[in-house]
PDB file of N, CA and C in Angstrom:
ATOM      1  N   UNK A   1      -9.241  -5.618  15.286  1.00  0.00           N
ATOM      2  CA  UNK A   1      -9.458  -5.265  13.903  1.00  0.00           C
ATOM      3  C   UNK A   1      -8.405  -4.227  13.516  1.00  0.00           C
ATOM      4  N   UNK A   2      -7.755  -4.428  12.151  1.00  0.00           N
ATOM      5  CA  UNK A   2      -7.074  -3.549  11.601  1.00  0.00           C
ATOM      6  C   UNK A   2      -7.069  -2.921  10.686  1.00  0.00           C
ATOM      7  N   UNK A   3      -6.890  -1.466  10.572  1.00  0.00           N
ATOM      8  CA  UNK A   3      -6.630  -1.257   8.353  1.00  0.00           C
ATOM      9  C   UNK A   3      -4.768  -1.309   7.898  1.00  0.00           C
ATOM     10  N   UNK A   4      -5.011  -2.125   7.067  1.00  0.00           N
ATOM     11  CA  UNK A   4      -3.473  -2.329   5.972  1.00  0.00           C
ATOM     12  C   UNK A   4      -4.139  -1.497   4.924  1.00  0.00           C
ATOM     13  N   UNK A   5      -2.622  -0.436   5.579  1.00  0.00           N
ATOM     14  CA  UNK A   5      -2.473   0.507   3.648  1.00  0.00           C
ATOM     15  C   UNK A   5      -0.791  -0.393   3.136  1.00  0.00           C
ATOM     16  N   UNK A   6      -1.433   0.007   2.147  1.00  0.00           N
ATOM     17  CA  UNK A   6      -0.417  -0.075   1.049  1.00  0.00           C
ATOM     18  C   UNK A   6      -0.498   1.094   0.098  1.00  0.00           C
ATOM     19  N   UNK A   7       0.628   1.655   0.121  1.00  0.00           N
ATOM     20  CA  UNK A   7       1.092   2.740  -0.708  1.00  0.00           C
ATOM     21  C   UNK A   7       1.911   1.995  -1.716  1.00  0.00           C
ATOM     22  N   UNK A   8       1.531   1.614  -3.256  1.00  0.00           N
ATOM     23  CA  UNK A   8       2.637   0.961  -4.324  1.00  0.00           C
ATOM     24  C   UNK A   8       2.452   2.058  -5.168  1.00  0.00           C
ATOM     25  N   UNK A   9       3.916   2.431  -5.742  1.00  0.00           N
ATOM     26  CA  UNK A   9       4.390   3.164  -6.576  1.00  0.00           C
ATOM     27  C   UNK A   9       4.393   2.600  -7.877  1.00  0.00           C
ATOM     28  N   UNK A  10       4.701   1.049  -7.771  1.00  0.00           N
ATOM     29  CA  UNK A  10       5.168   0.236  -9.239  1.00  0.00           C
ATOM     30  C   UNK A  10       4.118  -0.433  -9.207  1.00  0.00           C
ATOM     31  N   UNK A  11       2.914   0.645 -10.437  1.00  0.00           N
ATOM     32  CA  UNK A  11       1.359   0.451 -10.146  1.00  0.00           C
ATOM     33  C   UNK A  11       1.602  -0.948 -11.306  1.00  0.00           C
ATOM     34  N   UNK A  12       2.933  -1.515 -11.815  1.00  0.00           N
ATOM     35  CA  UNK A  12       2.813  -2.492 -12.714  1.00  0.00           C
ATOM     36  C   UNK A  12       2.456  -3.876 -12.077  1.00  0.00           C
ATOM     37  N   UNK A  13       2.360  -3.596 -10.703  1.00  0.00           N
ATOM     38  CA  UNK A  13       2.462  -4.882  -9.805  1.00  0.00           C
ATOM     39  C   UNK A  13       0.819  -5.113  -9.462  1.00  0.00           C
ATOM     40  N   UNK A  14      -0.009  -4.132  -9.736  1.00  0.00           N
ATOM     41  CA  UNK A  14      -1.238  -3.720  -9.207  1.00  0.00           C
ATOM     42  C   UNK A  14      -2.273  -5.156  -8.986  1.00  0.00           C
ATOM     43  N   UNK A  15      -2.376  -6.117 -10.121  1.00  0.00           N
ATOM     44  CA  UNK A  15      -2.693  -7.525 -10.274  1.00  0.00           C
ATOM     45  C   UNK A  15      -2.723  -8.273  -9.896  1.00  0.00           C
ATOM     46  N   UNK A  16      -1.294  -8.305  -9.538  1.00  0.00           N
ATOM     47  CA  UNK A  16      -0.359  -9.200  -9.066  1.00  0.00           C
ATOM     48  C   UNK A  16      -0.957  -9.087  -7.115  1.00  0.00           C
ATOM     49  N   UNK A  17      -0.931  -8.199  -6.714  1.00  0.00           N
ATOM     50  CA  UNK A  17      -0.988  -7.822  -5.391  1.00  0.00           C
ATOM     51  C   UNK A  17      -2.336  -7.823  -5.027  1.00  0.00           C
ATOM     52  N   UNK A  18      -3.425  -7.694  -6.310  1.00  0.00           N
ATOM     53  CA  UNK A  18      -4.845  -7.477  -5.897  1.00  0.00           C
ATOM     54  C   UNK A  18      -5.034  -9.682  -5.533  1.00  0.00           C
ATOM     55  N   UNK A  19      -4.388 -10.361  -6.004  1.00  0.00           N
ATOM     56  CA  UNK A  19      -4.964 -11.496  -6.494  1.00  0.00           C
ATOM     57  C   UNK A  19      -4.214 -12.072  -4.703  1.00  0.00           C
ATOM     58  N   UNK A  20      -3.077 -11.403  -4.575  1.00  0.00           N
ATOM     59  CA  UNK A  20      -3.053 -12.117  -2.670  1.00  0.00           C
ATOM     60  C   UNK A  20      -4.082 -11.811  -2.007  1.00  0.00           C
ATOM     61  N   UNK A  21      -4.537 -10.658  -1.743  1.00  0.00           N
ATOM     62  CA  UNK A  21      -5.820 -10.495  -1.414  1.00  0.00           C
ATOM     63  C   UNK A  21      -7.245 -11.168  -1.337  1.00  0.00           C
ATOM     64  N   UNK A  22      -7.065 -11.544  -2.497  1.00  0.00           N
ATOM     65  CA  UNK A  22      -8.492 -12.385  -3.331  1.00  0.00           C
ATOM     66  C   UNK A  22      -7.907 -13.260  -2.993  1.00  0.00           C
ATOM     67  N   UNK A  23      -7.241 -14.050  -2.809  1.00  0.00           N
ATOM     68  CA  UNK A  23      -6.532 -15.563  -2.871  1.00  0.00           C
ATOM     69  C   UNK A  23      -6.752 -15.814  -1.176  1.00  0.00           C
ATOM     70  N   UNK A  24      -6.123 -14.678  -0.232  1.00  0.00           N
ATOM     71  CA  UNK A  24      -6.740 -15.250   1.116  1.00  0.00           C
ATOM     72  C   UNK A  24      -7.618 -14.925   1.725  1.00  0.00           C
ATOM     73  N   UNK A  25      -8.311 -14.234   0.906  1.00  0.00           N
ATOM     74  CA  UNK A  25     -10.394 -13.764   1.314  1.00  0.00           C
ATOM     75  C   UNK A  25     -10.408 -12.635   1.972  1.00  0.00           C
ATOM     76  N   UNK A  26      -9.736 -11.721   1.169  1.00  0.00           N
ATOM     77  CA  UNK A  26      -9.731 -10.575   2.164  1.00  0.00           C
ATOM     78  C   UNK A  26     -10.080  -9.338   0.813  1.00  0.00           C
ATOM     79  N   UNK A  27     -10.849  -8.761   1.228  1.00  0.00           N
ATOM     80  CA  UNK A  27     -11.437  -7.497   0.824  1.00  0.00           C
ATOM     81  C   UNK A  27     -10.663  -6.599   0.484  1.00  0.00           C
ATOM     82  N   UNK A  28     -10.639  -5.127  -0.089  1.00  0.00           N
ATOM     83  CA  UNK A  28      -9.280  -4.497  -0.464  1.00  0.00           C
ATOM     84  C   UNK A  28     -10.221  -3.327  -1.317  1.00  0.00           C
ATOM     85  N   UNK A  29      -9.919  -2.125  -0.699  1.00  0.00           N
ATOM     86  CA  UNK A  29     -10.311  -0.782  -2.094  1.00  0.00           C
ATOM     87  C   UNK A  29      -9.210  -0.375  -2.662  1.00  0.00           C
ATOM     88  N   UNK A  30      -8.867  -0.054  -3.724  1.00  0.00           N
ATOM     89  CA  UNK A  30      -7.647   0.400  -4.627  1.00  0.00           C
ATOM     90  C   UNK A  30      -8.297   2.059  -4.583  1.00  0.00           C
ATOM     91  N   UNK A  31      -7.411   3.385  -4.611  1.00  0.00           N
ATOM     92  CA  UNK A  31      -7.446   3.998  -4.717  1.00  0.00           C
ATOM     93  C   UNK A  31      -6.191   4.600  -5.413  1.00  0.00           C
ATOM     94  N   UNK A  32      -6.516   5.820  -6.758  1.00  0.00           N
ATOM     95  CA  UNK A  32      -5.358   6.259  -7.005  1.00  0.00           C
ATOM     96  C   UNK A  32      -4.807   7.787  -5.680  1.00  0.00           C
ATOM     97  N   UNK A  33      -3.586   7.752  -5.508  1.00  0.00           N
ATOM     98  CA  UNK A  33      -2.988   9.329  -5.114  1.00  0.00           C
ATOM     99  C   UNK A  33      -1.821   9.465  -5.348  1.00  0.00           C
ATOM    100  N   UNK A  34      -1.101  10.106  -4.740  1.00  0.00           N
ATOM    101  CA  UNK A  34      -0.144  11.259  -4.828  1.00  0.00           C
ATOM    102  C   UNK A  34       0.997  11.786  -4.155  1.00  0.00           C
ATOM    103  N   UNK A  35       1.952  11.444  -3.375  1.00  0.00           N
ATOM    104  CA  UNK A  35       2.591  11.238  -2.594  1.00  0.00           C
ATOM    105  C   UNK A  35       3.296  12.827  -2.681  1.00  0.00           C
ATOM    106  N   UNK A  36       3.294  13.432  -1.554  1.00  0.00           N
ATOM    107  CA  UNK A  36       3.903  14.832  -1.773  1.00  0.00           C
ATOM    108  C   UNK A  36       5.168  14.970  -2.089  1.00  0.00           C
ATOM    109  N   UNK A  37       6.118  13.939  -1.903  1.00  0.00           N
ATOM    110  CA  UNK A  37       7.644  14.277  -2.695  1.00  0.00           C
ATOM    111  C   UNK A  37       7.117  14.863  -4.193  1.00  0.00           C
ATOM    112  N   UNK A  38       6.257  13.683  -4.969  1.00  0.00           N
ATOM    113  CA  UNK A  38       6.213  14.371  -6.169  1.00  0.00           C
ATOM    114  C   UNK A  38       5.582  15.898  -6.257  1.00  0.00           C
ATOM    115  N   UNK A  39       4.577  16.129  -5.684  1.00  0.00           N
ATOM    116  CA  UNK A  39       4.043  17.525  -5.867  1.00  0.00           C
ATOM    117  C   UNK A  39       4.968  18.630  -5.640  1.00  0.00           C
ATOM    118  N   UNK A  40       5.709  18.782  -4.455  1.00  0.00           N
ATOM    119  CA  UNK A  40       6.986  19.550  -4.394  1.00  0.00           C
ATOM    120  C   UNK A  40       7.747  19.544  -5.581  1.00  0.00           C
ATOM    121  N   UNK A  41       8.394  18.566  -5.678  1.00  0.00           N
ATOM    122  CA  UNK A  41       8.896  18.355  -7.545  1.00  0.00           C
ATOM    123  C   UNK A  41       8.626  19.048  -8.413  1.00  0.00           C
ATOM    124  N   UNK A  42       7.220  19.121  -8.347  1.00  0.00           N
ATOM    125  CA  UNK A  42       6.480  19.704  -9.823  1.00  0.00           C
ATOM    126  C   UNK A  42       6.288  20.942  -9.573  1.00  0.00           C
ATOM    127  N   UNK A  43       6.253  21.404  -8.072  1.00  0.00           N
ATOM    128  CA  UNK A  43       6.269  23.032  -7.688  1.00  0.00           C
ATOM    129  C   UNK A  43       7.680  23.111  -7.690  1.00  0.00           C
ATOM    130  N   UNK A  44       8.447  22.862  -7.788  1.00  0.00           N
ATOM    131  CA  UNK A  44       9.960  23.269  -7.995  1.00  0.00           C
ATOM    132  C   UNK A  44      11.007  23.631  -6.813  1.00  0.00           C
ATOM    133  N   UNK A  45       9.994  22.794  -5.924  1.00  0.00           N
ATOM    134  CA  UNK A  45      11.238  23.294  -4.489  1.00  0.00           C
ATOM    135  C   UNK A  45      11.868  22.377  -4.523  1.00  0.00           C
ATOM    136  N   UNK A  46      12.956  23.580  -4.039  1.00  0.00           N
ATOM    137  CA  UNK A  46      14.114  22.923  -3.702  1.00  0.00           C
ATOM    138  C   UNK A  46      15.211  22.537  -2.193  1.00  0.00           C
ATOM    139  N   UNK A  47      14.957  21.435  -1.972  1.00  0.00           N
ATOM    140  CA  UNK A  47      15.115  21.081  -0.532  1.00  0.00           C
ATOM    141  C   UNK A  47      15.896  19.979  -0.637  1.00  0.00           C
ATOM    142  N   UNK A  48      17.319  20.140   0.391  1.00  0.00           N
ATOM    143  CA  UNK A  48      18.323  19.007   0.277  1.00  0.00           C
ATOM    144  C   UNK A  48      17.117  17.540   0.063  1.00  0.00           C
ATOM    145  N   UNK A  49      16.218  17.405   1.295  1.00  0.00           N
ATOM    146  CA  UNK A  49      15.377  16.036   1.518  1.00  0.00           C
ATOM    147  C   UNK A  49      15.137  15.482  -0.080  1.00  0.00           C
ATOM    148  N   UNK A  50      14.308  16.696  -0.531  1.00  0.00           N
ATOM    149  CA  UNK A  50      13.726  15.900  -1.824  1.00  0.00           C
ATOM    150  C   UNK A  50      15.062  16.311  -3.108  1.00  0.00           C
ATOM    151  N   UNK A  51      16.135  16.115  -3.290  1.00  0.00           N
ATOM    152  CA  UNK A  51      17.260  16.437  -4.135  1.00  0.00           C
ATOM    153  C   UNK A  51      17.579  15.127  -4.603  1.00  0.00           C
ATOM    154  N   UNK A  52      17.292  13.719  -3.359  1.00  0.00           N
ATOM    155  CA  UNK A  52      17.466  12.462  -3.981  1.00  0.00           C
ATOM    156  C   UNK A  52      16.358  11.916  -4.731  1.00  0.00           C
ATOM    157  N   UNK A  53      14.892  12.496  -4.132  1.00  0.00           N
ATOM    158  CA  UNK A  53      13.873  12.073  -4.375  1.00  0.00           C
ATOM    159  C   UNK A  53      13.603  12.384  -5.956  1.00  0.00           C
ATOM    160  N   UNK A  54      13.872  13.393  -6.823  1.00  0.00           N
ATOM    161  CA  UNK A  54      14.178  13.680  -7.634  1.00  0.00           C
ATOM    162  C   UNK A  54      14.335  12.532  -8.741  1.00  0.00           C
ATOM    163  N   UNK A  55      15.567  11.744  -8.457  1.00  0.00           N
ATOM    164  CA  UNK A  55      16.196  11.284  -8.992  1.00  0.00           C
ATOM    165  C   UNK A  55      15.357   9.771  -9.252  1.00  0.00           C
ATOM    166  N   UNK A  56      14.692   9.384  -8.107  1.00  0.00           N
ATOM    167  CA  UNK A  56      14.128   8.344  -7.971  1.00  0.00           C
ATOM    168  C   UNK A  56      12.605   8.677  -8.645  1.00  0.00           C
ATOM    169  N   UNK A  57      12.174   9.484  -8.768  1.00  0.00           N
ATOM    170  CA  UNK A  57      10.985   9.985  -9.217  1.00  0.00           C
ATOM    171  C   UNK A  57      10.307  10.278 -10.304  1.00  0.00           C
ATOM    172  N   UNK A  58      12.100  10.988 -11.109  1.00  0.00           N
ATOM    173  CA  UNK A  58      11.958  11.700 -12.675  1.00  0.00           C
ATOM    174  C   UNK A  58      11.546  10.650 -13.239  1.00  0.00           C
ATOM    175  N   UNK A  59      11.120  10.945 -14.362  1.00  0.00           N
ATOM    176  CA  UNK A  59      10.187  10.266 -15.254  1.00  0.00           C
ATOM    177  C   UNK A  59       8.853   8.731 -15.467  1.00  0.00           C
ATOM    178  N   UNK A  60       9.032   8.646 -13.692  1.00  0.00           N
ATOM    179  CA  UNK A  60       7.708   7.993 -13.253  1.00  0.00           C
ATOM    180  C   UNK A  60       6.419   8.644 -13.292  1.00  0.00           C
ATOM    181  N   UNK A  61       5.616   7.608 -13.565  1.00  0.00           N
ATOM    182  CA  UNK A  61       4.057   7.988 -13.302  1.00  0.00           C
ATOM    183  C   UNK A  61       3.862   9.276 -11.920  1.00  0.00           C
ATOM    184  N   UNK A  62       3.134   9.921 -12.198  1.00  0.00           N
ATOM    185  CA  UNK A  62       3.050  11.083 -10.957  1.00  0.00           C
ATOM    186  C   UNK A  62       2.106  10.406  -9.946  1.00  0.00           C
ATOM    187  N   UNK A  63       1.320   9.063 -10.282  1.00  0.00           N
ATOM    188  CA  UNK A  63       0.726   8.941  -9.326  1.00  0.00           C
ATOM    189  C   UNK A  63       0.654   7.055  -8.441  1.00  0.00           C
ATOM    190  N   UNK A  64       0.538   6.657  -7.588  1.00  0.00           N
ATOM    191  CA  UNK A  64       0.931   5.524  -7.021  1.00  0.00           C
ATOM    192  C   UNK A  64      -0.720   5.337  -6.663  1.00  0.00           C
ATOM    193  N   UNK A  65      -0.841   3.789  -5.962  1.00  0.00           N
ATOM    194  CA  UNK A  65      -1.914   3.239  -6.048  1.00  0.00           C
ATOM    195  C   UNK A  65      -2.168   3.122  -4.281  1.00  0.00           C
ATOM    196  N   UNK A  66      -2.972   3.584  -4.011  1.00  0.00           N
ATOM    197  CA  UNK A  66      -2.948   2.649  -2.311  1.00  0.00           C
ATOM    198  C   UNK A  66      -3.989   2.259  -2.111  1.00  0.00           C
ATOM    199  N   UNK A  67      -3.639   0.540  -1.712  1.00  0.00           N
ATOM    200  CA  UNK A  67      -4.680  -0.065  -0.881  1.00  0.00           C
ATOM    201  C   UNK A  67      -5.126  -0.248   0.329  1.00  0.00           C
ATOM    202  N   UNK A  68      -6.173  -0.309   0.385  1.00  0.00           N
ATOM    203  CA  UNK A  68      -6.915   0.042   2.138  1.00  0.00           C
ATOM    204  C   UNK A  68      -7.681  -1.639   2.394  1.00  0.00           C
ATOM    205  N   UNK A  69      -7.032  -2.208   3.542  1.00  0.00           N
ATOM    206  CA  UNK A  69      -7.805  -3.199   3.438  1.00  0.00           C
ATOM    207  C   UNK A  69      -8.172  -3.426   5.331  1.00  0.00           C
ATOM    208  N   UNK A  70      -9.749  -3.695   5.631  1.00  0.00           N
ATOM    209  CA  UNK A  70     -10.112  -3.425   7.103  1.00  0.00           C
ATOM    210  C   UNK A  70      -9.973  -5.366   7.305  1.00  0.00           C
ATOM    211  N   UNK A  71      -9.248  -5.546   8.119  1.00  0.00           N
ATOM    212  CA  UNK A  71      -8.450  -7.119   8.289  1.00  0.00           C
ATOM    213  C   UNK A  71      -8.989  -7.434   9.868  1.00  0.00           C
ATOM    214  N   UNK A  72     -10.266  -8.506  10.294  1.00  0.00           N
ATOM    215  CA  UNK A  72     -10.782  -8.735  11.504  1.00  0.00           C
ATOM    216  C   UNK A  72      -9.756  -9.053  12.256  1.00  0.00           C
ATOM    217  N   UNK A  73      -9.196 -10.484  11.881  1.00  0.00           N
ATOM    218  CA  UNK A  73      -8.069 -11.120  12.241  1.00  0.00           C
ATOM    219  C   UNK A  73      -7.076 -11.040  12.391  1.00  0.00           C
ATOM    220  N   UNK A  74      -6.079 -11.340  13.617  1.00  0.00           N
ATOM    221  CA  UNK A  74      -4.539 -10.583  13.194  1.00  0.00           C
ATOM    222  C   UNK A  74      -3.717 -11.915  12.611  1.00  0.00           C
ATOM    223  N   UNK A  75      -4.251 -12.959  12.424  1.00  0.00           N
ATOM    224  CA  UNK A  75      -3.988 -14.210  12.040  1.00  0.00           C
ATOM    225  C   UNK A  75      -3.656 -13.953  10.777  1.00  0.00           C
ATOM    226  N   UNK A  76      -5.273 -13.906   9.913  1.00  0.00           N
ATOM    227  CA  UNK A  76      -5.007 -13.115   8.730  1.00  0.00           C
ATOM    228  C   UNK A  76      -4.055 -11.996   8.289  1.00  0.00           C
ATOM    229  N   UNK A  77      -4.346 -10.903   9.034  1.00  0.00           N
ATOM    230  CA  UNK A  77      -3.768  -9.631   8.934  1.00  0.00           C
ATOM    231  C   UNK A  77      -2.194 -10.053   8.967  1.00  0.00           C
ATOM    232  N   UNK A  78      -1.402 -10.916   9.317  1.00  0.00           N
ATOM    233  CA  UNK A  78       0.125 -11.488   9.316  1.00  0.00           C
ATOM    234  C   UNK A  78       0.107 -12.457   8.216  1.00  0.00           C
ATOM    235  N   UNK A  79      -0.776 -12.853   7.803  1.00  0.00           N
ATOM    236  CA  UNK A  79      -0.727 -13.994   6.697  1.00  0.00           C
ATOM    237  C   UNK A  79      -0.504 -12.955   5.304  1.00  0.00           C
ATOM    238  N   UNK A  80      -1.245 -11.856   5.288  1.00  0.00           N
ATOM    239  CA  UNK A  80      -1.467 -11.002   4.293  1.00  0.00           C
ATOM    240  C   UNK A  80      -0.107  -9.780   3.904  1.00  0.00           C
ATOM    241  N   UNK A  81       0.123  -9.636   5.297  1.00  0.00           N
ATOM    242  CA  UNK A  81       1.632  -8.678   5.283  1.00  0.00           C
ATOM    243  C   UNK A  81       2.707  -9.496   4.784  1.00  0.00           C
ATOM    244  N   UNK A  82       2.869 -10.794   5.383  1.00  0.00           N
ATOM    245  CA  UNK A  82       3.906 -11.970   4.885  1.00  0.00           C
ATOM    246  C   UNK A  82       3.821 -12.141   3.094  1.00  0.00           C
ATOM    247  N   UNK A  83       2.583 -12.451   3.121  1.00  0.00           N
ATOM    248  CA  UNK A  83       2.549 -12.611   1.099  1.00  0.00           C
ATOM    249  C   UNK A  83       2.913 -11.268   0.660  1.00  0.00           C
ATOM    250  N   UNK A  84       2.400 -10.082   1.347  1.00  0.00           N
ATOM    251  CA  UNK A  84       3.022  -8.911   0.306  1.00  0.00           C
ATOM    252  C   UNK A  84       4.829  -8.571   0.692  1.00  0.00           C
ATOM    253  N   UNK A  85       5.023  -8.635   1.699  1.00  0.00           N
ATOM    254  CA  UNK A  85       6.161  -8.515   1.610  1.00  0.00           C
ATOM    255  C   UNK A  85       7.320  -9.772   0.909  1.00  0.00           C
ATOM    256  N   UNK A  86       6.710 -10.818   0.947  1.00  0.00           N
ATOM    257  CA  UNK A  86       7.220 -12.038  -0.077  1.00  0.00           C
ATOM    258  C   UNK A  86       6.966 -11.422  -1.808  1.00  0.00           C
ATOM    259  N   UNK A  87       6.242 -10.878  -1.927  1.00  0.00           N
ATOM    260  CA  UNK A  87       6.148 -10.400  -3.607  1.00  0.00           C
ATOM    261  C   UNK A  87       6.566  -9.025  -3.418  1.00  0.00           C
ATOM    262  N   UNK A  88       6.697  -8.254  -2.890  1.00  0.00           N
ATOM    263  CA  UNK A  88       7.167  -7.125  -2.984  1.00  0.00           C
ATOM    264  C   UNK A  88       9.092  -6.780  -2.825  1.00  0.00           C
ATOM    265  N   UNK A  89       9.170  -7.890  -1.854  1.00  0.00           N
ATOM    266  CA  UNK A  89      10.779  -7.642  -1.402  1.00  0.00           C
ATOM    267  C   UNK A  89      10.918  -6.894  -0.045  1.00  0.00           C
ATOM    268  N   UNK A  90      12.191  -6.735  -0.055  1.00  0.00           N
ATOM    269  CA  UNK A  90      12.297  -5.703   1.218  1.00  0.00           C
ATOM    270  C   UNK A  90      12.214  -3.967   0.582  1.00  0.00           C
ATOM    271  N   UNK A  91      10.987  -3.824   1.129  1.00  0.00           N
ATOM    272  CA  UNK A  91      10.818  -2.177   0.410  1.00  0.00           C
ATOM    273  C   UNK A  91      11.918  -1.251   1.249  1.00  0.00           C
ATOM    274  N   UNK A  92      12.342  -1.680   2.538  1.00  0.00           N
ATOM    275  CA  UNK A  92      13.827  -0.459   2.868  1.00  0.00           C
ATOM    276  C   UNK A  92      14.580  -0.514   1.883  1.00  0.00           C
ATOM    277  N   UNK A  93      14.911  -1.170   0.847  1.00  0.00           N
ATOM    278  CA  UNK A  93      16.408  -1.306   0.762  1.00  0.00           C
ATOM    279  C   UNK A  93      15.417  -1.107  -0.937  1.00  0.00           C
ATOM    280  N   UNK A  94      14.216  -1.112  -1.397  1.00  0.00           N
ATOM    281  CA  UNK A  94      14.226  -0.394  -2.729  1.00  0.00           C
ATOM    282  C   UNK A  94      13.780   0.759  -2.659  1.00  0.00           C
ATOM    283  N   UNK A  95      13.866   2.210  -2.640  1.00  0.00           N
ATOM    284  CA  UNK A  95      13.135   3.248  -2.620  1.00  0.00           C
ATOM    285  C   UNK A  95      12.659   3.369  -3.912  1.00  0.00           C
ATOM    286  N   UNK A  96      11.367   3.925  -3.970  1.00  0.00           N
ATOM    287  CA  UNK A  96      10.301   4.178  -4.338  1.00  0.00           C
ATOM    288  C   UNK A  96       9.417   3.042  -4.763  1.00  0.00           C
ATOM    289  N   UNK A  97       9.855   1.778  -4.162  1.00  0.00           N
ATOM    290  CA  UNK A  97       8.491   1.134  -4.388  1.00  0.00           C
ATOM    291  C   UNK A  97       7.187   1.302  -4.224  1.00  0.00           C
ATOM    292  N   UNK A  98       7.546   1.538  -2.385  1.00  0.00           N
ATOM    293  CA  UNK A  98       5.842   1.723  -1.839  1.00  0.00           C
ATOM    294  C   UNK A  98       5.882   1.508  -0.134  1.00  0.00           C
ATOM    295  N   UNK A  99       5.031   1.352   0.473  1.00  0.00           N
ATOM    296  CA  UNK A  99       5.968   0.971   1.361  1.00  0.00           C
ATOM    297  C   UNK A  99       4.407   0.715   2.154  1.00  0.00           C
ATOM    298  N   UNK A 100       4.535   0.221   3.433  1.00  0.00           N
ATOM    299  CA  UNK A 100       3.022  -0.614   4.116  1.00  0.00           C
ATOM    300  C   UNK A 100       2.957  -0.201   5.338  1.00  0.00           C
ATOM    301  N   UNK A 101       1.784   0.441   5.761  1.00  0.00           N
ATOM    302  CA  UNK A 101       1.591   0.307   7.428  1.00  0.00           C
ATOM    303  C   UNK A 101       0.214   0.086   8.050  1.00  0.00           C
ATOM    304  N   UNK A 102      -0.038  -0.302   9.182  1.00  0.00           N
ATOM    305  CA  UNK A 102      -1.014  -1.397   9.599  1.00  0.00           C
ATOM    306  C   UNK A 102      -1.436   0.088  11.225  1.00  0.00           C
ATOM    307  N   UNK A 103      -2.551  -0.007  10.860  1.00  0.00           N
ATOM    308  CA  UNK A 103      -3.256   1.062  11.899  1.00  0.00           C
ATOM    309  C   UNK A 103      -4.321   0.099  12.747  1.00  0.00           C
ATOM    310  N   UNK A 104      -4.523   0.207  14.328  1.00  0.00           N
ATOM    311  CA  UNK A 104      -5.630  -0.483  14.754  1.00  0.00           C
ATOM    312  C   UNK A 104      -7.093   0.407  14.253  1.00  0.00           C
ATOM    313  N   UNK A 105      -8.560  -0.407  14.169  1.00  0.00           N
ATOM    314  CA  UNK A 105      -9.595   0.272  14.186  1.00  0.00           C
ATOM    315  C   UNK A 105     -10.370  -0.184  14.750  1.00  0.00           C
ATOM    316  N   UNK A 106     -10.982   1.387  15.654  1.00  0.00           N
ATOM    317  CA  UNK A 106     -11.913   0.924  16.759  1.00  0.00           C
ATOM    318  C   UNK A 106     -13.190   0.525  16.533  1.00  0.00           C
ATOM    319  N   UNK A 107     -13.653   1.135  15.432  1.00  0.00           N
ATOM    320  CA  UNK A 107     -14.994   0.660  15.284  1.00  0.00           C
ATOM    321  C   UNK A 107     -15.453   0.987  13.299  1.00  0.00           C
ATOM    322  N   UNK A 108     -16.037   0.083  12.809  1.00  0.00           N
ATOM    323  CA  UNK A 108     -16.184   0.066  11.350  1.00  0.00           C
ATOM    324  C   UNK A 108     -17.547  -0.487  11.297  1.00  0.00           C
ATOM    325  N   UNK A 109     -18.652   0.310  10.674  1.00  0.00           N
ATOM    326  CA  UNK A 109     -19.952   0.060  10.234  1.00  0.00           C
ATOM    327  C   UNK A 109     -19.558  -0.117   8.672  1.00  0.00           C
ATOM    328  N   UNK A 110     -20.683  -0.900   8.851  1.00  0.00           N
ATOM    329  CA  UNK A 110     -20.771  -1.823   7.323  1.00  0.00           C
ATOM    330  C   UNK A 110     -19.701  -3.182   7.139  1.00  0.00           C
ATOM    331  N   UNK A 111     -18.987  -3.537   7.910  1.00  0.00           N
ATOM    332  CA  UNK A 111     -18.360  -4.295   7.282  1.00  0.00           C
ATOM    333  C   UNK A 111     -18.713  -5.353   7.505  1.00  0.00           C
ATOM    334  N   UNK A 112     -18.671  -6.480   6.099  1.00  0.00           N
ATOM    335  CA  UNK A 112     -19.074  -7.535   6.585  1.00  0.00           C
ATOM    336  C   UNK A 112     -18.647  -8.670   6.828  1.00  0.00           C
ATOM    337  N   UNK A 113     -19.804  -9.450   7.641  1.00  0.00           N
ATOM    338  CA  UNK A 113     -18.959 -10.779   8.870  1.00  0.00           C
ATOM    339  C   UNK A 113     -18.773 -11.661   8.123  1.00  0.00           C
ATOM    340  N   UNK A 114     -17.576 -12.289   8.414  1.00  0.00           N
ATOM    341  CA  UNK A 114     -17.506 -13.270   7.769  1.00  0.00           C
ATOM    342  C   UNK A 114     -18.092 -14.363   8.587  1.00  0.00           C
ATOM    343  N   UNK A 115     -18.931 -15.244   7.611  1.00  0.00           N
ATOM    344  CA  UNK A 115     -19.253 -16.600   8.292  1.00  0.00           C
ATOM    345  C   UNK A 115     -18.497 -17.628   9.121  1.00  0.00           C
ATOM    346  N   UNK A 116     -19.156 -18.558   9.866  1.00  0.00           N
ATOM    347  CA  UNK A 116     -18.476 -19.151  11.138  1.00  0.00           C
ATOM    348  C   UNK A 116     -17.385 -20.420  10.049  1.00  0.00           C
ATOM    349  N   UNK A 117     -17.585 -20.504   9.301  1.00  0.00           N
ATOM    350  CA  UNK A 117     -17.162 -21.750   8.618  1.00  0.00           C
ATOM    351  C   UNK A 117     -16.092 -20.933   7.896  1.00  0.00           C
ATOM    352  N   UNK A 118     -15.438 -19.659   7.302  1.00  0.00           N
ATOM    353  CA  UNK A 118     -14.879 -18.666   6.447  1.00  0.00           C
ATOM    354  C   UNK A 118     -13.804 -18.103   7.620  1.00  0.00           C
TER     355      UNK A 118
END
């Protein structure tokens, strides 16, 4: 069992990305946050690191969307990374899209089973 975050910045895609989800039966919480490049920003430090970040940042939304999704299957869980990275692009090579990483989990109450036929 795994959790896929997704951290998206270009909350214009938000729809678009909820409906792969829904489309291959997989569950998903949207949460808004906050990524600390911007908060530094807005406190006014100044640090070579965030000097590009700046640039990529100014006059965007202050806040990005991340999804949390707990994936049984790693069948699935590769079917689901493949469609987002097919609609998303290669996020190295765009900064500030968003960007994805996949954590194992050892144990999750409440979640529910999917049926033998599903």
């Amino acid at each position: 069992m795994h959790a896929l975050f997704l951290v998206l910045n270009d909350t214009h895609m938000l729809d678009e990305i909820h409906e792969i989800f829904f489309d291959l039966g997989v569950g998903a919480t949207t949460i808004d946050s906050m990524g600390m490049g911007k908060v530094l920003l807005e406190h006014d430090v100044n640090r070579a690191l965030f000097s590009n970040m700046r640039m990529i940042l100014e006059g965007n939304k202050p806040y990005n969307k991340t999804i949390i999704s707990v994936i049984r299957e790693e069948e699935k869980l590769n079917k689901v990374v493949e469609k987002l990275k097919d609609k998303l692009g290669d996020m190295n090579n765009k900064p500030g899209l968003g960007f994805i990483f996949v954590i194992p989990v050892l144990m999750c109450d409440g979640f529910k089973l999917e049926d033998a036929q599903g």
